[in-house]
Protein backbone atom coordinates (compact mmCIF):
# COMPACT_ATOMS: atom_id res chain seq x y z
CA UNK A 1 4.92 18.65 21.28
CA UNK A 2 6.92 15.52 21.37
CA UNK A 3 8.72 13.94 17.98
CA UNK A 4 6.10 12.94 15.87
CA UNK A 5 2.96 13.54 17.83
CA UNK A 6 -0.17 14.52 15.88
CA UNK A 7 -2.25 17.36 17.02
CA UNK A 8 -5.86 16.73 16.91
CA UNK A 9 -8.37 18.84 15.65
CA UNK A 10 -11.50 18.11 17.44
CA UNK A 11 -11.34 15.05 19.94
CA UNK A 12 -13.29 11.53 19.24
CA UNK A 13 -11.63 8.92 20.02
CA UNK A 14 -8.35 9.03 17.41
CA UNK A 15 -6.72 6.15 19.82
CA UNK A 16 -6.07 3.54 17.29
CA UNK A 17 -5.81 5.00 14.17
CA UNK A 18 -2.96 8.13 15.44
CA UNK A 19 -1.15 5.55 16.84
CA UNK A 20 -1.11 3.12 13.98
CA UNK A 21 0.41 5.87 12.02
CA UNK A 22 2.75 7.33 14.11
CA UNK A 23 4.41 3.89 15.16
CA UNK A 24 5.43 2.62 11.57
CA UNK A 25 8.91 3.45 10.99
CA UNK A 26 9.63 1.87 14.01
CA UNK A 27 7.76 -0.98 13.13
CA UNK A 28 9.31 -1.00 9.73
CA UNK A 29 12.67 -1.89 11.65
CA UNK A 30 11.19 -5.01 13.65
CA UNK A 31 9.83 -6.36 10.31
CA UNK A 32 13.34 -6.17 9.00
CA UNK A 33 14.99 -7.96 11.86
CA UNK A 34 11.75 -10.79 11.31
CA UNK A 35 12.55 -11.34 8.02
CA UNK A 36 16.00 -11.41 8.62
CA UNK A 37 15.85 -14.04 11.30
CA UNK A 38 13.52 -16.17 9.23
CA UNK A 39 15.48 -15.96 6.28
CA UNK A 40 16.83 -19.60 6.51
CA UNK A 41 13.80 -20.77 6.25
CA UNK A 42 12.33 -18.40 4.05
CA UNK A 43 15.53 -19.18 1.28
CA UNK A 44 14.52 -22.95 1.97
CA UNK A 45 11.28 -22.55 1.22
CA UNK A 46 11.25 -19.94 -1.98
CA UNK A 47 15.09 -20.83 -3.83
CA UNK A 48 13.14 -24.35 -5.62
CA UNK A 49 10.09 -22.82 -6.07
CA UNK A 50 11.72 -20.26 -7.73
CA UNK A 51 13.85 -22.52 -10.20
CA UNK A 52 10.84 -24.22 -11.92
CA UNK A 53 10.26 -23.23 -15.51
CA UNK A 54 7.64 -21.47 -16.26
CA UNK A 55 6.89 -20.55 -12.79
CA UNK A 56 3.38 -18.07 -12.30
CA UNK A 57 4.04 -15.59 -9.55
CA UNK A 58 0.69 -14.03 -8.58
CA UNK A 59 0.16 -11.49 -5.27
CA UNK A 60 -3.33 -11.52 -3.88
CA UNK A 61 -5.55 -9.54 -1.41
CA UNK A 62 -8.45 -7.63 -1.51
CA UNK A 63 -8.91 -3.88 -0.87
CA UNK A 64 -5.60 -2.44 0.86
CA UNK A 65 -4.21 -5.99 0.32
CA UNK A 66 -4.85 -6.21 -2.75
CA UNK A 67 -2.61 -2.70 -3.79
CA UNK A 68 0.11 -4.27 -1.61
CA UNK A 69 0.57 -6.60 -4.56
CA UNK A 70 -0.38 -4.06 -7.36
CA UNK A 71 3.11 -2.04 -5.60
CA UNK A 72 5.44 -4.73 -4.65
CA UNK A 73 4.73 -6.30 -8.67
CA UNK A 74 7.11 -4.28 -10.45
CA UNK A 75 10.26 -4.72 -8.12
CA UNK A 76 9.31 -8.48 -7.80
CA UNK A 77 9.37 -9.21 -11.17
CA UNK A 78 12.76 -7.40 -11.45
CA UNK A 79 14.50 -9.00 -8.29
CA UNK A 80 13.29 -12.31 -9.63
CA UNK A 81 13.32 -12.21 -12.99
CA UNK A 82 10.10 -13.65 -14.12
CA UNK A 83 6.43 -12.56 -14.79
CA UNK A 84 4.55 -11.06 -11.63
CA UNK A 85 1.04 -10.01 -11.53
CA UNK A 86 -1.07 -8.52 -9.37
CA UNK A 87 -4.71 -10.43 -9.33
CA UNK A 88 -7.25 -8.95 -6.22
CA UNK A 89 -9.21 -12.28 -4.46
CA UNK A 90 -11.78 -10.47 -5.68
CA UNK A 91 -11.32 -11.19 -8.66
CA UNK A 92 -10.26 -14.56 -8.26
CA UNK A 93 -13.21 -16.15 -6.39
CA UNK A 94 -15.74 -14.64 -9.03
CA UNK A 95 -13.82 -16.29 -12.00
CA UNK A 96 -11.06 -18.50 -10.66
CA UNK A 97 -10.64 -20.04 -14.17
CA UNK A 98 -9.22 -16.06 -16.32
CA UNK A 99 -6.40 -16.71 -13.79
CA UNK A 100 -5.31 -19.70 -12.88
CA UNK A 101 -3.89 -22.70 -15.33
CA UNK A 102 -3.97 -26.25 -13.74
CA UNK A 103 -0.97 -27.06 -15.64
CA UNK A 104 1.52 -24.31 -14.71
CA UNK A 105 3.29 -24.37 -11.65
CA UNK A 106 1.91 -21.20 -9.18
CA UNK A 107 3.48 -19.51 -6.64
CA UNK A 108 0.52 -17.60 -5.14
CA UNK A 109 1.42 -14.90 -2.18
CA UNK A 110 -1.09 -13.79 -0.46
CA UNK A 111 -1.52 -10.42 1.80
CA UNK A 112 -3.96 -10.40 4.61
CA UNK A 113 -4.34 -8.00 7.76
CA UNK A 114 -6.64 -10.11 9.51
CA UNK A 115 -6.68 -13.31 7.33
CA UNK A 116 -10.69 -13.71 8.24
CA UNK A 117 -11.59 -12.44 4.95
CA UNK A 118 -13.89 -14.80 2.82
CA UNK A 119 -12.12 -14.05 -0.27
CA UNK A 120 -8.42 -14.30 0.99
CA UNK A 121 -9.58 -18.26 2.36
CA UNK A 122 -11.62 -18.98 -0.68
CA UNK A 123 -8.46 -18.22 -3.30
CA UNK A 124 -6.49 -20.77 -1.57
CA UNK A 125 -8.98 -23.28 -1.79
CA UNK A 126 -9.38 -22.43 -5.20
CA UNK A 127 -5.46 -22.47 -5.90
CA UNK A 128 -5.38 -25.81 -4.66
CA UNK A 129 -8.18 -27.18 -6.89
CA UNK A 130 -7.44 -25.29 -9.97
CA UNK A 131 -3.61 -25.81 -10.48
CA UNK A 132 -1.72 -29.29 -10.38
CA UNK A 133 1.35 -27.75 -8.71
CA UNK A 134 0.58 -24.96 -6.29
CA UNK A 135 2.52 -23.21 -3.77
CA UNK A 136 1.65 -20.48 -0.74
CA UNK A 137 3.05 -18.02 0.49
CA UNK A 138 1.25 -16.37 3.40
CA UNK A 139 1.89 -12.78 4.87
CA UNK A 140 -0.81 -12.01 7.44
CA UNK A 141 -0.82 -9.44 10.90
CA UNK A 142 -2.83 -11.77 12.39
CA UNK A 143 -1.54 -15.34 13.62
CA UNK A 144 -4.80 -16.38 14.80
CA UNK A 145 -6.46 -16.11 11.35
CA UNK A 146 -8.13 -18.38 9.40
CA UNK A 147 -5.72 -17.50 6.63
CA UNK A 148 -2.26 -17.86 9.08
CA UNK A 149 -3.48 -21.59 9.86
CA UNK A 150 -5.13 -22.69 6.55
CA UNK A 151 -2.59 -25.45 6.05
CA UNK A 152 0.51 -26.73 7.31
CA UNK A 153 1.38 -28.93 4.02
CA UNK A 154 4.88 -28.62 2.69
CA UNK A 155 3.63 -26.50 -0.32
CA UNK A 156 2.78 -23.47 2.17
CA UNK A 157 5.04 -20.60 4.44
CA UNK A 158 3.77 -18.39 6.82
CA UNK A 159 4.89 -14.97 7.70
CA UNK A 160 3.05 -13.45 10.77
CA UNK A 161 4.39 -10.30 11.25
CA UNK A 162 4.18 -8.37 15.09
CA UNK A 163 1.22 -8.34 16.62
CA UNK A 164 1.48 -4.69 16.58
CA UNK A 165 1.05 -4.26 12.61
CA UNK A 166 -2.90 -6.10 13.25
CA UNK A 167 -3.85 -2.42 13.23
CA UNK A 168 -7.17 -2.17 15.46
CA UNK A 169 -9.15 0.52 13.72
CA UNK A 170 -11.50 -0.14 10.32
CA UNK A 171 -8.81 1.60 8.20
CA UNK A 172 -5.29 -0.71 7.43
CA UNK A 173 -2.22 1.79 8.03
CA UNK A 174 1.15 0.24 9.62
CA UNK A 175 -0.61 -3.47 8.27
CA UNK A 176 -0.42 -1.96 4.80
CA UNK A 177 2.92 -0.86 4.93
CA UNK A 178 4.66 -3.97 6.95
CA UNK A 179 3.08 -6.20 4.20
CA UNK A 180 4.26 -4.64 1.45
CA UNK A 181 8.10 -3.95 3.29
CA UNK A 182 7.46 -7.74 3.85
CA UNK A 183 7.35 -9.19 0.51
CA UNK A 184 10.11 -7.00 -0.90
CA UNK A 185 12.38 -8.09 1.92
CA UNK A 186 11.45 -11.89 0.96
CA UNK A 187 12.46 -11.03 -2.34
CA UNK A 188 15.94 -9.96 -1.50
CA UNK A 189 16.27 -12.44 1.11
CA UNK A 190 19.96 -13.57 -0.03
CA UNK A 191 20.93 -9.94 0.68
CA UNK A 192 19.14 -8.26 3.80
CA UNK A 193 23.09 -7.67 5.35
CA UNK A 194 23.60 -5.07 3.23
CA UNK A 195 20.19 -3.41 2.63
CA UNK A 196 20.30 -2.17 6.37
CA UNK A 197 21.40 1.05 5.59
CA UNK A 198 18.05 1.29 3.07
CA UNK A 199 15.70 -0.06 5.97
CA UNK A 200 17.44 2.87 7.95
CA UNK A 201 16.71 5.08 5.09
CA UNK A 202 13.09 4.66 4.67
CA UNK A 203 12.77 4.99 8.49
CA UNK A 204 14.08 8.79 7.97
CA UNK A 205 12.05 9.20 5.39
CA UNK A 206 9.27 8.10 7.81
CA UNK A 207 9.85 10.19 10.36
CA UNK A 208 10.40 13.22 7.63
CA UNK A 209 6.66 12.65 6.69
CA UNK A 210 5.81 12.42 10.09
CA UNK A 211 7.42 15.66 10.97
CA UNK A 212 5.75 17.21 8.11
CA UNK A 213 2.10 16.74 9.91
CA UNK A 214 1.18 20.63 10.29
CA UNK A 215 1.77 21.20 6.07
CA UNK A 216 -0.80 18.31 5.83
CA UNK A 217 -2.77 19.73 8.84
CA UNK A 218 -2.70 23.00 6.99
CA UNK A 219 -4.00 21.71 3.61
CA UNK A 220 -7.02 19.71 4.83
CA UNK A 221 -8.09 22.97 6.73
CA UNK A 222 -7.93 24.97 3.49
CA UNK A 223 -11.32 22.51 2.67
CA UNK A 224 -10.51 20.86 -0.79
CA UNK A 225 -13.54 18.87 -2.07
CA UNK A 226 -11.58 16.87 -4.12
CA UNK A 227 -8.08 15.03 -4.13
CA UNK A 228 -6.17 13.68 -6.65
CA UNK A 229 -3.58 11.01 -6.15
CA UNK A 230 -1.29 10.80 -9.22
CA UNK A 231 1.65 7.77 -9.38
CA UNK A 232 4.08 5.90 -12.10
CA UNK A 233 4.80 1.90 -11.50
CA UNK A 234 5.12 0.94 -7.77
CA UNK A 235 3.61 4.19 -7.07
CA UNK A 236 0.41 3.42 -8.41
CA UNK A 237 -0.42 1.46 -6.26
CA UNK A 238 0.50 3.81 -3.73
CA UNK A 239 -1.35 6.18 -5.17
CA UNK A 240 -4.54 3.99 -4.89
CA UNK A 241 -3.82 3.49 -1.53
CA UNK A 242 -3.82 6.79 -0.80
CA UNK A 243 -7.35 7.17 -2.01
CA UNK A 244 -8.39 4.66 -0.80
CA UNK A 245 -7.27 6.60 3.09
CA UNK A 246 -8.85 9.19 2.55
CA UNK A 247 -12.15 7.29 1.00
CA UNK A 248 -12.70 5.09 3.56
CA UNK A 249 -11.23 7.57 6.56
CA UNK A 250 -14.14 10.84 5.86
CA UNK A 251 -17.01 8.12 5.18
CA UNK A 252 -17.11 9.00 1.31
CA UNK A 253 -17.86 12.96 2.45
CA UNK A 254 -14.03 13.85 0.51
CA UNK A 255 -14.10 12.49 -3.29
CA UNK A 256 -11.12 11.21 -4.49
CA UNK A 257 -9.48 9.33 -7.51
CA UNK A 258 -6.23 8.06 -8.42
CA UNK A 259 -4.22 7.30 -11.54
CA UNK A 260 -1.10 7.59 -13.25
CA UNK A 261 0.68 10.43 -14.47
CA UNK A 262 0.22 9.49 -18.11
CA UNK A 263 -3.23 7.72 -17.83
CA UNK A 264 -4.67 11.05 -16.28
CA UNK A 265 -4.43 13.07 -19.00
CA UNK A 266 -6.56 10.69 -21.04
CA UNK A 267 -10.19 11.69 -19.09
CA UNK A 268 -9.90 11.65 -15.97
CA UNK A 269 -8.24 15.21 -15.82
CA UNK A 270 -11.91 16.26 -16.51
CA UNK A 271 -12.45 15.24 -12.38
CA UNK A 272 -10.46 18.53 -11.50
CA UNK A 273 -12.23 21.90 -10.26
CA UNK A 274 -10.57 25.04 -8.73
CA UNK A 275 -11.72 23.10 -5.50
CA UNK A 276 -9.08 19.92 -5.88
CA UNK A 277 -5.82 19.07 -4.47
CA UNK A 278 -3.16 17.54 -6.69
CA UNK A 279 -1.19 15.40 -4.74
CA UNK A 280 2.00 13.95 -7.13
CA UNK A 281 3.81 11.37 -6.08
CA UNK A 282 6.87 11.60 -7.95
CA UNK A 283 9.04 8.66 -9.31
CA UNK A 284 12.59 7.59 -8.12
CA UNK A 285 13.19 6.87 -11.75
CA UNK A 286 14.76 9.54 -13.50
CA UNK A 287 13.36 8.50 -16.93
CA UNK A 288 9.62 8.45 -15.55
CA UNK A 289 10.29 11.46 -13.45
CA UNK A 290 10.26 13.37 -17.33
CA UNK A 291 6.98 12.45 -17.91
CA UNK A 292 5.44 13.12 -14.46
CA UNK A 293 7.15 16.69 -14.36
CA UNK A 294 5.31 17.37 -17.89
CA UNK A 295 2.20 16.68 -16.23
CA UNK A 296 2.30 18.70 -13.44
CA UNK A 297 3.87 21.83 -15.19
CA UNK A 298 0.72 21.71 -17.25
CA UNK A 299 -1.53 21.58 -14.80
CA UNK A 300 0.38 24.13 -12.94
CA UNK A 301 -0.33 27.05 -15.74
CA UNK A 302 -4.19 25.76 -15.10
CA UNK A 303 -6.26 29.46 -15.00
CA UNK A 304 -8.11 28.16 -12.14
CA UNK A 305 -4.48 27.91 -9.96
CA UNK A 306 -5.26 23.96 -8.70
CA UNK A 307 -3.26 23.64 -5.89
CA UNK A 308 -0.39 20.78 -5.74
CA UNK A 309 1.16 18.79 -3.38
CA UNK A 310 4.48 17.62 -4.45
CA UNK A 311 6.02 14.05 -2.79
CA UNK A 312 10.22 13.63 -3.66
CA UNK A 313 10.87 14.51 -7.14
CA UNK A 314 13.40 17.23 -8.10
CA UNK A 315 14.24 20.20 -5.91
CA UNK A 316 14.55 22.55 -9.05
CA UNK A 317 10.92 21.90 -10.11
CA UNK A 318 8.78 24.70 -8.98
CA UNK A 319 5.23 24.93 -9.58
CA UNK A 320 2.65 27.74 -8.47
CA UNK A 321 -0.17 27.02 -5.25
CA UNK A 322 2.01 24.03 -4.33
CA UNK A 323 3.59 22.78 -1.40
CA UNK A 324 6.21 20.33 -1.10
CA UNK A 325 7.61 17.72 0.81
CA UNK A 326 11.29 16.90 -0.39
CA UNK A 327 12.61 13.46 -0.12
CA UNK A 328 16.26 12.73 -1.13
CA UNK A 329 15.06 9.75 -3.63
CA UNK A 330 17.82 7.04 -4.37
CA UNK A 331 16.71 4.95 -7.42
CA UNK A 332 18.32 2.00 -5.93
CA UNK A 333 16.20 1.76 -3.05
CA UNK A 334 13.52 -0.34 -3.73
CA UNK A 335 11.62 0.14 -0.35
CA UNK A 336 11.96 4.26 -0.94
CA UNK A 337 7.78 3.62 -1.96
CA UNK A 338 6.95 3.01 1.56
CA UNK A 339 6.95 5.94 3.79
CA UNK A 340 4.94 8.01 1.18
CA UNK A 341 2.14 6.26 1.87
CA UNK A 342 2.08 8.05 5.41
CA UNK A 343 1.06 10.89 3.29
CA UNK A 344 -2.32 9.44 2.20
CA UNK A 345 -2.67 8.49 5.95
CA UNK A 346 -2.33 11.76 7.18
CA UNK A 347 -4.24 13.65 5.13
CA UNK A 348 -7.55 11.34 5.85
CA UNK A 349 -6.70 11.22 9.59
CA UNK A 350 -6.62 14.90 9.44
CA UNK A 351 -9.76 14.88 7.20
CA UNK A 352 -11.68 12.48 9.02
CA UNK A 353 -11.22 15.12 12.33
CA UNK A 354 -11.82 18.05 10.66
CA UNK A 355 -15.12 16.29 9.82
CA UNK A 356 -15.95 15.57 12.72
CA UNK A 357 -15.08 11.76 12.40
CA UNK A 358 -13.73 9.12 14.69
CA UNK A 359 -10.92 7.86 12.52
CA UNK A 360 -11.25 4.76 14.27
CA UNK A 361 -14.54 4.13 12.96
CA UNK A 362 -15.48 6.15 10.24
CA UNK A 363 -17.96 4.30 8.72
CA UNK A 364 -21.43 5.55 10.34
CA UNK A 365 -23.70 3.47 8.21
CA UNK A 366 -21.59 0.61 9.28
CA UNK A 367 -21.34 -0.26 5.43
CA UNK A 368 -17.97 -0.97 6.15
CA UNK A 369 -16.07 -2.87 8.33
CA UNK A 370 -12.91 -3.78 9.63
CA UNK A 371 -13.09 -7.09 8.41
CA UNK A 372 -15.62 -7.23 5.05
CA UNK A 373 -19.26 -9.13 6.47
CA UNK A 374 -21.64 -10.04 3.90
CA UNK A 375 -19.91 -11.95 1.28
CA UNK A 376 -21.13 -15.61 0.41
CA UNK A 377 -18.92 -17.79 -1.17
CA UNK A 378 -20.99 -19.99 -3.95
CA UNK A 379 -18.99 -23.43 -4.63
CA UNK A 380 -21.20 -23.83 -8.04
């Protein structure tokens, strides 16, 4: 087999969704060189916006978008010094008024694959008629969206990334991971020059992951009814990612949760049978690496031997039924999150065709869809 080519279990159709996968750390390095072209512009745009005193920063998007915020927040709010949060649309059109305040200037950044989405249009409109002094910034796959041509008023910057990252199957893979390299290069626009070296970094981490497709193959065929996803900070929102993968890629026939290290002991642990695979995805913080560890060791002297996944972390931690894939993690890297997503892909890709599943479209009710149908926007 070629570098980085997935076998297939049983064929149907895999087309979009294998490719998808296997073409983001390559993608990863035309986003860079994007973002470093616009940069100019980018610096133009962001540098005053980012002076104003008491300045709301708030990421947006719903489903996968939406975690692209809930992972960037943590590195945005340290790169820029100021409060970031994380608010789905979602959440926003239903009650516009917990998160918006007319008379604070907003920065509002929103994430969309497609940009189509009736939520992802409607929080704009509502940005502009709820605050006094609103900005946008948009980051969309899709340059023909409704989103990507909203407005052209000096308050608002596009980002359309390559028409290649508009992933064509239901499930968002190289879109989710492009955004979310996206926004954390626009934070650290001044210095792209010398974060090469990390963009090169992540892309061997990519292809690591990539390479690591038969332990993955191999741990979907052992039939787990359950998986765990367990992450600290920017990894949460990996984490939920990562459920969300395997969710949406086996048509709800795998359950799934995620959650952080510490939050999981506190009731949720009760979701875990001798039938569920702990997948850990460990922290590049040293400090928060203490408390995941103490997690995982207890769960590893578990009578019913639950079987582990392990994701970076420390080479000396062993742990019983558990398979690892080791990452050399530099805490200074801030895009180091990115490539373990792939894991979250690959185990529902592999899932999805083990079930019998076109990963391309999984849903067989149709109660999903690549771009969400059914939602009416009420204006009273």
């Amino acid at each position: 087999m070629q570098k980085n080519e997935i076998s297939v279990l049983k064929s149907g159709g895999e087309a979009h969704t294998q490719r998808e996968i296997l073409s983001q750390p390559e993608l990863w390095q035309e986003v860079y060189l994007l973002i470093k072209e616009e940069s100019a512009a980018i610096a133009s745009f962001l540098s005053p916006i980012l002076q104003k005193k008491n300045l709301s920063i708030l990421l947006t998007g719903a489903g996968t978008s939406g975690f692209i915020g809930e992972a960037a927040r943590g590195s945005l709010q340290q790169i820029w010094r100021r409060p970031v949060q994380a608010v789905a649309t979602t959440e926003i059109v239903t009650q516009p008024e917990t998160v918006f305040v007319r008379s604070v200037p907003t920065l509002l950044i929103s994430f969309a694959r497609s940009g189509n989405s009736p939520e992802s249009v409607e929080t704009v409109i509502l940005a502009d008629a709820c605050c006094d002094e609103i900005y946008h910034l948009i980051i969309t796959c899709n340059g023909e969206g409704a989103l990507a041509n909203i407005g052209v008023a000096k308050n608002t910057f596009s980002i359309v990334l390559p028409e290649a990252t508009n992933d064509k199957s239901l499930a968002m893979t190289s879109s989710f991971t492009c955004m979310l390299l996206s926004v954390l290069l626009v934070a650290r626009v001044d210095s792209l020059d010398e974060d090469f070296e990390k963009i090169q970094r992540i892309v061997e981490h990519g292809n690591m992951i990539l390479d690591e497709k038969y332990l993955l193959e191999t741990l979907v065929l052992k039939g787990f009814e359950r998986v765990v996803f367990l992450g600290s900070g920017e990894f949460l929102g990996i984490a939920r990612e990562c459920h969300l993968k395997l969710l949406e890629l086996t048509d709800g026939k795998l359950v799934c949760m995620s959650d952080s290290f510490l939050g999981f002991r506190h009731g949720p642990r009760a979701f875990v049978n001798e039938n569920t695979l702990m997948v850990y995805l460990f922290s590049r913080n040293p400090h928060i690496m203490r408390y995941e560890r103490d997690l995982a060791e207890d769960i590893a002297r578990d009578a019913r031997a639950i079987h582990s996944l392990q994701i970076g972390g420390v080479n000396e931690l062993t742990l019983p039924n558990s398979s690892k894939i080791e990452l050399s993690i530099d805490p200074q890297n801030p895009y180091q999150m990115i490539p373990v997503t792939l894991v979250g892909q690959l185990l529902g890709f592999y899932s999805a065709v083990n079930l019998g599943i076109n990963p391309d479209s999984p849903s067989l009710s149709g109660s999903i869809s690549r771009v969400v149908q059914g939602v009416n926007i009420y204006k009273e």
